[in-house]
C-alpha atoms as a PDB file:
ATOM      1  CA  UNK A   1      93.796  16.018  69.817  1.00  0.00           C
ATOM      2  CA  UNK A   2      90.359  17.640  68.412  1.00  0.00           C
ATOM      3  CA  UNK A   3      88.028  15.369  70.732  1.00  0.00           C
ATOM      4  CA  UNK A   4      90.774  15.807  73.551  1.00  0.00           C
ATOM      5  CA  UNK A   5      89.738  20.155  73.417  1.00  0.00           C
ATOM      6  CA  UNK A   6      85.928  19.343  72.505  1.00  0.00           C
ATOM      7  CA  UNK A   7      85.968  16.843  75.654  1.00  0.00           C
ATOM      8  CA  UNK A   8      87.324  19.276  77.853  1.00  0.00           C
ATOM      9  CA  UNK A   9      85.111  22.057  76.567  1.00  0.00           C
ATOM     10  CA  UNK A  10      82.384  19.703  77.575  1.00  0.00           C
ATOM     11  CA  UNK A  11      83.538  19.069  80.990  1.00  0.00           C
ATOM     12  CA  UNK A  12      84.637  22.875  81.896  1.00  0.00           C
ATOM     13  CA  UNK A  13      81.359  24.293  80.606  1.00  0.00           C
ATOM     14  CA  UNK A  14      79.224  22.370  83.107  1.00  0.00           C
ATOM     15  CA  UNK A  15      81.031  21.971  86.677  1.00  0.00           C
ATOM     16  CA  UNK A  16      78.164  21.193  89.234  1.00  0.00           C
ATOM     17  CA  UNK A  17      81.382  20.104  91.222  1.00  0.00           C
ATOM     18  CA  UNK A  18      79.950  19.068  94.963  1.00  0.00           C
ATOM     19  CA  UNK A  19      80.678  20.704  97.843  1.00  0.00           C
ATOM     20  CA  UNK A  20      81.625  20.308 101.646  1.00  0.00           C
ATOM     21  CA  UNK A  21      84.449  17.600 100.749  1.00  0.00           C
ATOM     22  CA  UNK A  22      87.768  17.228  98.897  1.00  0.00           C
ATOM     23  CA  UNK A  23      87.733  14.609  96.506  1.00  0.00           C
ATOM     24  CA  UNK A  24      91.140  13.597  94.458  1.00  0.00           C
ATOM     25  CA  UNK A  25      92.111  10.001  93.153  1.00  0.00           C
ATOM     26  CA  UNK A  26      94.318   8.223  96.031  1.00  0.00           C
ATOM     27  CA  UNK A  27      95.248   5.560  93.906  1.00  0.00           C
ATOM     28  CA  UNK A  28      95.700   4.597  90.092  1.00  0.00           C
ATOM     29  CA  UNK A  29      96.474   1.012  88.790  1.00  0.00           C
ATOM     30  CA  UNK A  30      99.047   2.506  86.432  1.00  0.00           C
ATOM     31  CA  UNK A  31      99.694  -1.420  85.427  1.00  0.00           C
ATOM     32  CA  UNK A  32      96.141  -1.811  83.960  1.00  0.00           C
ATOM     33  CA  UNK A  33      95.808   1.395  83.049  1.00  0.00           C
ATOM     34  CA  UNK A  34      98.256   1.107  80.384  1.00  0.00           C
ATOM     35  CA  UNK A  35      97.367  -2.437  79.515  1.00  0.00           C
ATOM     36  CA  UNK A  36      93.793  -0.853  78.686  1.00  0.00           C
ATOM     37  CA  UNK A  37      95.098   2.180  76.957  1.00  0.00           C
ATOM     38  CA  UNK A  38      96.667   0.139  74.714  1.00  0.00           C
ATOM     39  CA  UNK A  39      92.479  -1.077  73.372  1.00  0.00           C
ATOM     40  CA  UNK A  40      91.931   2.344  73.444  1.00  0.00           C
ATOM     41  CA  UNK A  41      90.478   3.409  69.762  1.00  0.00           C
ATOM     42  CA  UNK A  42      92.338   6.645  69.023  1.00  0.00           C
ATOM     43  CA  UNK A  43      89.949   7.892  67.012  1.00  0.00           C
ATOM     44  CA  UNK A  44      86.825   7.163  69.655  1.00  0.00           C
ATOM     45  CA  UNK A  45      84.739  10.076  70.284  1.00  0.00           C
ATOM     46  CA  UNK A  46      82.228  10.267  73.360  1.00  0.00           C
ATOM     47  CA  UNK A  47      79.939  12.723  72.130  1.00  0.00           C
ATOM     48  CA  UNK A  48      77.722  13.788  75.410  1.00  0.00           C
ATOM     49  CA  UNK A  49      75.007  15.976  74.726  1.00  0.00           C
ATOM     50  CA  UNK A  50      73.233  16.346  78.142  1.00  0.00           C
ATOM     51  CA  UNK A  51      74.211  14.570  81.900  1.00  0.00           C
ATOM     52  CA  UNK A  52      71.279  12.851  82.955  1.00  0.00           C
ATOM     53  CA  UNK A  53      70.124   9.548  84.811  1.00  0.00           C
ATOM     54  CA  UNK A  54      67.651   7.154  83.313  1.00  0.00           C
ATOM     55  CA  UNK A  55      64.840   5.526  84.642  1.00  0.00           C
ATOM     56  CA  UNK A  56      63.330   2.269  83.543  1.00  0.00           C
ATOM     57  CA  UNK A  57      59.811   2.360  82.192  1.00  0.00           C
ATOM     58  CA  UNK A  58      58.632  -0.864  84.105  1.00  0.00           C
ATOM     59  CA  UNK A  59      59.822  -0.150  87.757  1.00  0.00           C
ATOM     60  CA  UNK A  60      61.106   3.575  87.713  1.00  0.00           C
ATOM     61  CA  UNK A  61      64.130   2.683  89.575  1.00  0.00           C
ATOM     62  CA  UNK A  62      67.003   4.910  89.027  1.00  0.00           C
ATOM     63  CA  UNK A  63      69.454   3.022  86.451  1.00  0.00           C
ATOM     64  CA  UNK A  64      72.365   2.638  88.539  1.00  0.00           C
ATOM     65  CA  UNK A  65      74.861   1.562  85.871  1.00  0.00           C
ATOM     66  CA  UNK A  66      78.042   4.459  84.922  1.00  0.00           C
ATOM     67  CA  UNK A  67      77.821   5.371  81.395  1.00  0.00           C
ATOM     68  CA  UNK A  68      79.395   7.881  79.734  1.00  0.00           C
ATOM     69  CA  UNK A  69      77.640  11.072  81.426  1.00  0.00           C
ATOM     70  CA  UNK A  70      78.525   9.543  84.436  1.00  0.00           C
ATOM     71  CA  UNK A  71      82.386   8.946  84.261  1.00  0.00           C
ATOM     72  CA  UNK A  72      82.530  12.700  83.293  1.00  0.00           C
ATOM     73  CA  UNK A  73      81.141  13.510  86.262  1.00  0.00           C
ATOM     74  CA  UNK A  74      83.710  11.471  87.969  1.00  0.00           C
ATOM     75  CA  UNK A  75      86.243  13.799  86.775  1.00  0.00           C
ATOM     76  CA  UNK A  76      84.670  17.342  87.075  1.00  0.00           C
ATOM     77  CA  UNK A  77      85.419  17.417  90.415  1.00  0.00           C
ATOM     78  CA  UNK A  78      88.649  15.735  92.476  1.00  0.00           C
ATOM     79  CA  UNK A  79      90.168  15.331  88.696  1.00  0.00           C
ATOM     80  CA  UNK A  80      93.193  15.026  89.955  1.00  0.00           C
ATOM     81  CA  UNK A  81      96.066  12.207  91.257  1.00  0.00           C
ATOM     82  CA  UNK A  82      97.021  13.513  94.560  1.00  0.00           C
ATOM     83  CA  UNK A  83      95.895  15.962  96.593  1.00  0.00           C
ATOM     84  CA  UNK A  84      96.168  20.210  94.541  1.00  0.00           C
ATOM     85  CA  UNK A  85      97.941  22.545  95.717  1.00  0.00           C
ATOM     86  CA  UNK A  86     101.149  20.656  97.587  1.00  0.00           C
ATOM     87  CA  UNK A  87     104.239  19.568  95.549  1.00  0.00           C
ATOM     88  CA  UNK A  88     103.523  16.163  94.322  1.00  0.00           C
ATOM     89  CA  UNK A  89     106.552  13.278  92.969  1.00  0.00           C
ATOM     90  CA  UNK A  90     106.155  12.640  89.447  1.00  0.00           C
ATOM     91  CA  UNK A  91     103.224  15.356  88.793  1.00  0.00           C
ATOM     92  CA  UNK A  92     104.183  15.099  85.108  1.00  0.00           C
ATOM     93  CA  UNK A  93     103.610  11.386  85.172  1.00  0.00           C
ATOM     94  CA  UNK A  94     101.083  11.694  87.631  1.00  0.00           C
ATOM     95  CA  UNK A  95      99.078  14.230  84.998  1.00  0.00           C
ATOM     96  CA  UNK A  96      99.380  11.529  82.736  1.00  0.00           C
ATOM     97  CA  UNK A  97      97.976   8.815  83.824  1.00  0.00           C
ATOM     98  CA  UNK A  98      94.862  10.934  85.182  1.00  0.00           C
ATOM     99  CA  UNK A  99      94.494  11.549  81.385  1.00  0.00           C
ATOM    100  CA  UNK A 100      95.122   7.821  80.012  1.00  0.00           C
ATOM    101  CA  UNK A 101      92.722   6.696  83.377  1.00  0.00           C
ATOM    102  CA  UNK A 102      90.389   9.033  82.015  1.00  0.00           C
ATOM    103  CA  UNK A 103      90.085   7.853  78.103  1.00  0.00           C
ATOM    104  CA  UNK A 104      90.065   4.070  79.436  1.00  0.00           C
ATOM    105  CA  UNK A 105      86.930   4.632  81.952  1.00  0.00           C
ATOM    106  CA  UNK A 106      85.087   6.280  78.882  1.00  0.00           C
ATOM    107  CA  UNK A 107      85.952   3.693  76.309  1.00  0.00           C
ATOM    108  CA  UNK A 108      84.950   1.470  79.353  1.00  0.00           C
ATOM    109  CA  UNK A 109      81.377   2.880  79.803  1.00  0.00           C
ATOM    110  CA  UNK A 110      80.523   3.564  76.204  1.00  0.00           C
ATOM    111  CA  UNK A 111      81.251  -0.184  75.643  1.00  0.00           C
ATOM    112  CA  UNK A 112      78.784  -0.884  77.729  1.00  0.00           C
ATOM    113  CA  UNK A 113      77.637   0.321  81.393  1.00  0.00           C
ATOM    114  CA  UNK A 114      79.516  -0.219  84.534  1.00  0.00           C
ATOM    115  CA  UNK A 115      77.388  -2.143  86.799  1.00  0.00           C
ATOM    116  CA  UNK A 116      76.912  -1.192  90.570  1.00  0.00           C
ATOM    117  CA  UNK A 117      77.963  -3.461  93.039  1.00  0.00           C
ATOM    118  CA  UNK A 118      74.749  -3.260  94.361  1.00  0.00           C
ATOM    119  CA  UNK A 119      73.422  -5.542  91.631  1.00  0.00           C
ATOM    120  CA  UNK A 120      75.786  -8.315  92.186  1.00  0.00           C
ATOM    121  CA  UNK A 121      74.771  -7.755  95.745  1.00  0.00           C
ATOM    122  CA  UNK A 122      70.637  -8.104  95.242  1.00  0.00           C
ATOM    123  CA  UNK A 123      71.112 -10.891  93.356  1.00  0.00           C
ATOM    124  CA  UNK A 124      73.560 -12.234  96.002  1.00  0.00           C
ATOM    125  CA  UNK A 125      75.321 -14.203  93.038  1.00  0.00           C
ATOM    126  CA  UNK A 126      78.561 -15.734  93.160  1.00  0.00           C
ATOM    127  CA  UNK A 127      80.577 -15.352  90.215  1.00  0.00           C
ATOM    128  CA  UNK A 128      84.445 -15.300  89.071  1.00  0.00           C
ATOM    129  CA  UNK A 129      86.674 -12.915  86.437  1.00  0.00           C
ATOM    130  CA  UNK A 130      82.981 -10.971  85.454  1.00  0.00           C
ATOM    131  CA  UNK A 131      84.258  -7.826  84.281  1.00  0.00           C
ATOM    132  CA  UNK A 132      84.537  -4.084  85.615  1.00  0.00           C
ATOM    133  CA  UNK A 133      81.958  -2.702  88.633  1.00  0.00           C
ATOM    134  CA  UNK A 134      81.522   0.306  90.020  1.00  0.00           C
ATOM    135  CA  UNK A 135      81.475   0.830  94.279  1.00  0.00           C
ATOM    136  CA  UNK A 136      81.224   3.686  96.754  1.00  0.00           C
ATOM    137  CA  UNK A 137      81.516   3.105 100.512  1.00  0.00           C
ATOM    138  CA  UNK A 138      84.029   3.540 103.184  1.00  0.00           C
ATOM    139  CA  UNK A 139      87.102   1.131 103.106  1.00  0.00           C
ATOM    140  CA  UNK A 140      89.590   0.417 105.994  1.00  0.00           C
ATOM    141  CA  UNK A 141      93.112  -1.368 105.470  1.00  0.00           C
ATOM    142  CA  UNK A 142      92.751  -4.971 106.885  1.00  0.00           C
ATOM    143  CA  UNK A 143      96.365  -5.770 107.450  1.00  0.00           C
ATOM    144  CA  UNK A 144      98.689  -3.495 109.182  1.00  0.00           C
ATOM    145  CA  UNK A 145     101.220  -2.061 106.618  1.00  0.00           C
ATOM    146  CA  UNK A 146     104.573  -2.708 107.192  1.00  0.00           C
ATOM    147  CA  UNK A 147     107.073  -0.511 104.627  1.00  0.00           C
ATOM    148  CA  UNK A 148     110.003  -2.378 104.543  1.00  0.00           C
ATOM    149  CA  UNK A 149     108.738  -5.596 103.705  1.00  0.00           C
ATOM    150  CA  UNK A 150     104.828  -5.095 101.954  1.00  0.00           C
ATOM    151  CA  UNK A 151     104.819  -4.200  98.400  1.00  0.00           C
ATOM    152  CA  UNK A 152     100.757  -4.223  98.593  1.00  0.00           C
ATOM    153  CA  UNK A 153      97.758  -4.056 100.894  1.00  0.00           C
ATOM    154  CA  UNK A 154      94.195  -5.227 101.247  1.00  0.00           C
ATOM    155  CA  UNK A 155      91.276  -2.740 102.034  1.00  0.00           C
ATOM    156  CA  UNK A 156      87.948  -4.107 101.974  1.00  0.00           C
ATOM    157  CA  UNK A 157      84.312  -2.869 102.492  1.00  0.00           C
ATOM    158  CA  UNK A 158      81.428  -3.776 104.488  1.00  0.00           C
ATOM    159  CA  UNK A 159      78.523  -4.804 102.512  1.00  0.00           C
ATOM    160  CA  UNK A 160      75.985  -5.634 104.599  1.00  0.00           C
ATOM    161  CA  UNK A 161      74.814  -9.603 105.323  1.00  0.00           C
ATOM    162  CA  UNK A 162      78.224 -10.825 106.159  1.00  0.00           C
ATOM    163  CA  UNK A 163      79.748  -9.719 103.344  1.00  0.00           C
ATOM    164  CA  UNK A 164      82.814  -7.825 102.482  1.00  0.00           C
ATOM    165  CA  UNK A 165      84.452  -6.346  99.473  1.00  0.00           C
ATOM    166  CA  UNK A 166      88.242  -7.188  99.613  1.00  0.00           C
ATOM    167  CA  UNK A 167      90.577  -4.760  97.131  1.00  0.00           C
ATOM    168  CA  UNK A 168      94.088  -5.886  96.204  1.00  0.00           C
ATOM    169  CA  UNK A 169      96.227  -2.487  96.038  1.00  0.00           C
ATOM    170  CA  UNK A 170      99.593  -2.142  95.544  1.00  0.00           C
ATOM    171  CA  UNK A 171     101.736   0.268  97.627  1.00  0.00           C
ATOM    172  CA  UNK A 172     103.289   2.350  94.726  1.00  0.00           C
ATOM    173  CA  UNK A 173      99.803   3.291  93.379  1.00  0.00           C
ATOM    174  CA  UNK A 174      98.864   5.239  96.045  1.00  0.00           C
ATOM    175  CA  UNK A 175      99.465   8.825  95.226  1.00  0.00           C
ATOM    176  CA  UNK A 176     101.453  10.282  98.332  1.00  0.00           C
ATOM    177  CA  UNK A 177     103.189   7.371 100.084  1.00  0.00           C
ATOM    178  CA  UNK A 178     105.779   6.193  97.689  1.00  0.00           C
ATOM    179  CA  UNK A 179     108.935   7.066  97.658  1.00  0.00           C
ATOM    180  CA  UNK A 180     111.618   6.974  95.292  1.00  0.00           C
ATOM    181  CA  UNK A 181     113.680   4.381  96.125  1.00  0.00           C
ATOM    182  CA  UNK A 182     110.722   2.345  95.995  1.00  0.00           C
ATOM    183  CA  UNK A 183     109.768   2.117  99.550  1.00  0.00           C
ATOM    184  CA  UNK A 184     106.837   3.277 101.383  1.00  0.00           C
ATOM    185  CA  UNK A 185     106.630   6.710 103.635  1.00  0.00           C
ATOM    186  CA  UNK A 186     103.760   5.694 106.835  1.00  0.00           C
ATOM    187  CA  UNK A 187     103.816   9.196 108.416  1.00  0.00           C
ATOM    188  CA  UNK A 188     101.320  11.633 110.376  1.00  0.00           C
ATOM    189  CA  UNK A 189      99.068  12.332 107.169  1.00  0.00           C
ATOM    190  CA  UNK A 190      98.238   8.269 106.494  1.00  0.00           C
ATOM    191  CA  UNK A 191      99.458   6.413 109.406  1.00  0.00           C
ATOM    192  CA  UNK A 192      95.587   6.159 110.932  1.00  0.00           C
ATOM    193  CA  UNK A 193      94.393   4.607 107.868  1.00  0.00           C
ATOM    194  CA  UNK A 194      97.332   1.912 107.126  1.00  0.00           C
ATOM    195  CA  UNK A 195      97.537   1.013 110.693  1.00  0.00           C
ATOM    196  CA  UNK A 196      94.049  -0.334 110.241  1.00  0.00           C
ATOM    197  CA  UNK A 197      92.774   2.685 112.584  1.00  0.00           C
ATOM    198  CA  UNK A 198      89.547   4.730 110.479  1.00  0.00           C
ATOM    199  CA  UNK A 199      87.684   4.294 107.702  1.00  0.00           C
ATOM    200  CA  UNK A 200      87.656   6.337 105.030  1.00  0.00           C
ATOM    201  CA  UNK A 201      84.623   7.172 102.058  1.00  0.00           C
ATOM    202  CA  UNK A 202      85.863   6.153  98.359  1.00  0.00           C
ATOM    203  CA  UNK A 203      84.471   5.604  95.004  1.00  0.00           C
ATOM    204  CA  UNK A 204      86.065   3.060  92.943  1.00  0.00           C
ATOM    205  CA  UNK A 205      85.968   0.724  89.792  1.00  0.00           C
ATOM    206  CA  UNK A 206      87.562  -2.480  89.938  1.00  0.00           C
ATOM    207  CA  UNK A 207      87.940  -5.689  88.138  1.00  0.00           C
ATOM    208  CA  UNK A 208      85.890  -8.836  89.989  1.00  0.00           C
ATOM    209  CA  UNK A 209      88.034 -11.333  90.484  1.00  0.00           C
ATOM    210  CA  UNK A 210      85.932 -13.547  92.544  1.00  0.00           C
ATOM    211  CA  UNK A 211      82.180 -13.770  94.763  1.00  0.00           C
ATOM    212  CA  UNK A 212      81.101 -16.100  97.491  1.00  0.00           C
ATOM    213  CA  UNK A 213      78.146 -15.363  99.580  1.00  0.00           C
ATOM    214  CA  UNK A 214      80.969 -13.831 102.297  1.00  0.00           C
ATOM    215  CA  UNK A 215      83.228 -12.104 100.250  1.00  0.00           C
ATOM    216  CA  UNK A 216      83.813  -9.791  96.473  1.00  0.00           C
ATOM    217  CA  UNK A 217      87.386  -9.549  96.066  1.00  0.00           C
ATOM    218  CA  UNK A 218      88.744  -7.173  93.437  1.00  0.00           C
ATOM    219  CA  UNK A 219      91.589  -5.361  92.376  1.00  0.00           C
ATOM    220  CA  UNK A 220      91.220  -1.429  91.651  1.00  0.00           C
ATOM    221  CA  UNK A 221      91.466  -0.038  88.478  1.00  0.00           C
ATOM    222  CA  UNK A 222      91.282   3.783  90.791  1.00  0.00           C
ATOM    223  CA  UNK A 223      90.157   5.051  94.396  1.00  0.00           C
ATOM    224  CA  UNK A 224      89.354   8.389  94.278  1.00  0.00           C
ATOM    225  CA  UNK A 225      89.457   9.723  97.944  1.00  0.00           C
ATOM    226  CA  UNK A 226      86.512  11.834  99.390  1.00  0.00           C
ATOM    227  CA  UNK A 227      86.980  13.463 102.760  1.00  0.00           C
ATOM    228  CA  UNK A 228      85.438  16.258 105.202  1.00  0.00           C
ATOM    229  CA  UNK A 229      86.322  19.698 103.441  1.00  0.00           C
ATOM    230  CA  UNK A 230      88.499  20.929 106.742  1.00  0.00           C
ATOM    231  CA  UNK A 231      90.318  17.653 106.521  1.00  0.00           C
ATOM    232  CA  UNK A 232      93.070  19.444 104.525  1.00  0.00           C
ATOM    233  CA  UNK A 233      95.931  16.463 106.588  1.00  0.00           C
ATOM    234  CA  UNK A 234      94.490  13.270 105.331  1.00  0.00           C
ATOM    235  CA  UNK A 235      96.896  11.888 102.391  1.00  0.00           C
ATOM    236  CA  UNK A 236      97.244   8.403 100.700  1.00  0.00           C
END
């Protein structure tokens, strides 16, 4: 509980949130989330002194790679699992899993860095089960949903050269669709996006499952959600 308040004294004191959009996480894999809180060291502290990026001394690029600094960041602004200010389904549960999704990416990046995609994607490697990366772009579903028979749905990413990035997401993840009986709501806020219809800009981290020169398929471990600051109808 004492590095829970020193964390959050931490965050709160610096909030450099950014502004123009509305940022909240769309989606949590509650499935691995608890499968990683269970690794979790209890007694782990991230002790963050200063946010900053790094540079290397040979080329001066700007070290892409999340650490610590960086996941809080994720989290100062958007923290939250489903859009603020509406009545959400299972905001209780909801709450916690931000929280548990929140300890995991941290004991995550002070492991060792998240890599960018981008990496895999200079390198144009192939490669199969290689850990956690991190991704921003704008996704699009690439199979219409249909509610009363899908339990999940793909939405992939262009990445340039012929290549896509393919997530695996299941349906009950998403933070405004399901519904309790366990089926899924399509309606005026989301219909455009899981009728295959826009694009829309989000930041995830996801576990590589495989690479080919065409394709990076994944599965999410989040998707947080970033959209226009008057878009106040958009909900997944």
């Amino acid at each position: 509980m004492a590095w829970w308040r020193r964390h959050r004294v931490q965050r709160d004191d610096n909030p450099g949130a950014p502004g123009g959009r509305l940022e909240y996480f769309c989606y949590i894999s509650r499935g691995k989330v608890d499968q990683l809180y269970e690794q979790v060291d209890p007694e782990a502290e991230y002790e963050v002194t200063e946010l900053r990026s790094t540079t290397t001394s040979t080329s001066g690029k700007v070290d892409t790679d999340w650490g610590v600094p960086q996941v809080i960041t994720l989290f100062k602004a958007g923290g939250s699992y489903g859009r603020t200010g509406v009545i959400q389904r299972e905001a209780k549960v909801k709450v916690s899993y931000l929280r548990k999704l929140e300890r995991v990416m941290l004991a995550l990046a002070a492991g060792s860095p998240i890599p960018d995609l981008a990496e895999l994607q200079r390198a144009q490697a192939t490669a199969s089960g290689s850990g956690y990366f991190h991704f921003s772009g704008t996704f699009r579903v690439v199979s219409r949903v249909t509610p009363q028979t899908d339990s999940f749905v793909t939405v992939a990413a262009d990445l340039g050269r012929g290549r896509r990035l393919l997530l695996d997401c299941s349906l009950r993840n998403f933070s405004e669709g399901p519904l309790p009986d366990g089926s899924f709501d399509i309606n005026s806020a989301n219909m455009r996006f899981f009728e295959e219809e826009i694009w829309l800009r989000m930041t995830t981290v996801f576990l590589l499952l495989d690479a080919s020169s065409e394709r990076v398929v994944g599965t999410p471990l989040f998707l947080k959600l970033a959209l226009p600051a008057h878009d106040t109808m958009t909900a997944l």
